[in-house]
Protein backbone atom coordinates (compact mmCIF):
# COMPACT_ATOMS: atom_id res chain seq x y z
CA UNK A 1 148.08 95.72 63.21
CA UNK A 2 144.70 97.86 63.89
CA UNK A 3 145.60 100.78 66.18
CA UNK A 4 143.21 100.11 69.50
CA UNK A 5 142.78 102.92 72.24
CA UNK A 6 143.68 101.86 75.19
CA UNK A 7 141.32 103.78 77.36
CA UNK A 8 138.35 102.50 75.10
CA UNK A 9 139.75 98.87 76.23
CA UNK A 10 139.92 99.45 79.68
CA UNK A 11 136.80 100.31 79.69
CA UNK A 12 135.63 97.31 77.72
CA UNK A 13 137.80 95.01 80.22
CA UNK A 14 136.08 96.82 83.18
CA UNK A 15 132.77 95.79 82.13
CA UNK A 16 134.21 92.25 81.10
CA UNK A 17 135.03 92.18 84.60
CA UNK A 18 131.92 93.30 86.37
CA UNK A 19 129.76 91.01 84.00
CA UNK A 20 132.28 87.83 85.47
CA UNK A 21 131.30 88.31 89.11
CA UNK A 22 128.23 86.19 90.62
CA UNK A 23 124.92 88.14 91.10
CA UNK A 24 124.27 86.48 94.57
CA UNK A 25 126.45 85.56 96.99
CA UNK A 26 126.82 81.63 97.32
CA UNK A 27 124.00 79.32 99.09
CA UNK A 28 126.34 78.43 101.81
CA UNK A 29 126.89 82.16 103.04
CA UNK A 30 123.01 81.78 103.89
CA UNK A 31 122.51 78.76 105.31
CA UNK A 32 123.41 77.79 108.89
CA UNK A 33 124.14 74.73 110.04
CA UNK A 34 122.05 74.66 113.72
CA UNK A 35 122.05 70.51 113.48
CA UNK A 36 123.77 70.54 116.39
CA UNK A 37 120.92 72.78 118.24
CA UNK A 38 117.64 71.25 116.87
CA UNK A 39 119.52 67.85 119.27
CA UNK A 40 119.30 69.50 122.09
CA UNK A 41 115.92 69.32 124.04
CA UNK A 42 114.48 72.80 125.39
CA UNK A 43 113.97 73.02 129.09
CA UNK A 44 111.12 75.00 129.74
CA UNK A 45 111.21 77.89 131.65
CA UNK A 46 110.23 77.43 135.48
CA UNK A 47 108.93 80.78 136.11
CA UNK A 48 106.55 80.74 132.72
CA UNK A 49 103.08 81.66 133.51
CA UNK A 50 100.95 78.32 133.01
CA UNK A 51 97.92 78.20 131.22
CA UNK A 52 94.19 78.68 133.19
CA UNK A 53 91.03 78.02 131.96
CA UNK A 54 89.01 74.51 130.39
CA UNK A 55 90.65 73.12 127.40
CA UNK A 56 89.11 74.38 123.72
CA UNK A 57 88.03 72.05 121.67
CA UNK A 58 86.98 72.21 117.91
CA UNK A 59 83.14 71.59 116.77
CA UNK A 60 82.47 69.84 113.78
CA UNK A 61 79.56 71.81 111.91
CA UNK A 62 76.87 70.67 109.34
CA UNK A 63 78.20 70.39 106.02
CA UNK A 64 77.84 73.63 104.28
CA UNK A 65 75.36 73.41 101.19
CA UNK A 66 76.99 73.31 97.71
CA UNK A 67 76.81 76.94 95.82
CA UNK A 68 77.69 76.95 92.41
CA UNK A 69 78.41 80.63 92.18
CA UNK A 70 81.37 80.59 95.28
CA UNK A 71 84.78 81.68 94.49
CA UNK A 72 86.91 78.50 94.32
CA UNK A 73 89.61 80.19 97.27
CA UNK A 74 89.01 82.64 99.98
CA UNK A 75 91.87 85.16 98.30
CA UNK A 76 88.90 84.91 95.03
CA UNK A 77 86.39 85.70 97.60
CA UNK A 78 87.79 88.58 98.72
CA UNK A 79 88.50 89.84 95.50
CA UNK A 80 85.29 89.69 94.37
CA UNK A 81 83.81 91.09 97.33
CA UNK A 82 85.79 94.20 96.96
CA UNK A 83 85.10 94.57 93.88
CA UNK A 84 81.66 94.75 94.46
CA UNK A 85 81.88 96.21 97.57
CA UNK A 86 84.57 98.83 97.33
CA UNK A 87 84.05 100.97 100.62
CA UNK A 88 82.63 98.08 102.71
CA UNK A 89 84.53 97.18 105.97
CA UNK A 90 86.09 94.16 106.29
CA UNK A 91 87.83 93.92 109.43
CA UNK A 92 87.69 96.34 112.79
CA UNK A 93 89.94 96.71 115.62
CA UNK A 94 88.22 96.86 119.22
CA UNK A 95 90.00 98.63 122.11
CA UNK A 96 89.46 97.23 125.56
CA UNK A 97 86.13 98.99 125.99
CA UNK A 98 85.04 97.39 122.67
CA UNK A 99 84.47 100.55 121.02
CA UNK A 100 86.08 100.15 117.01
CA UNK A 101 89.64 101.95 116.79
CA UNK A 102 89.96 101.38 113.48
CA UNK A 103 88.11 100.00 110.57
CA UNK A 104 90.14 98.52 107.54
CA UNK A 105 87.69 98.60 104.32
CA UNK A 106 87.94 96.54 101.15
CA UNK A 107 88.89 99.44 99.09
């Protein structure tokens, strides 16, 4: 028997309503089944440019010596060398003269 507004309720109802429907869309709207194409074998194309040159081959080096003060990943190395080393450049871009276009620095 309590009076209840109903435009307070709709209100209430239209958020019951938003909160009910799924954040995401479902899984299967993002995958694609390509089964069928991974079977079939790739022809390669005839008129692709074929490779020139002696085949590279990868050197096996000494054995580096063991440091106790090296940063257990590279991503640790770099963060500690930019810390250190805020304005220092650590990677330039050569043009085809091999002049540097453009030098990315640490910081």
């Amino acid at each position: 028997g309590v009076p209840v507004n109903s435009r307070v309720s709709s209100k209430i109802q239209q958020l019951l309503n938003t909160l009910k429907r799924p954040k995401r869309p479902p899984l299967k709207e993002f995958f694609v089944d390509d089964f069928e194409e991974l079977l079939e074998v790739q022809q390669p194309d005839p008129n692709q440019p074929k490779p020139e040159g002696n085949q590279m081959n990868v050197l096996k080096g000494e054995p580096l010596g063991v440091v106790t003060n090296w940063p257990p990943s590279l991503l640790a190395a770099l963060q500690r060398w930019g810390t250190t080393q805020p304005k220092a450049p650590c990677l330039t871009a050569l043009d085809t003269t091999g002049k540097a276009i453009y030098t990315l620095t640490y910081g």
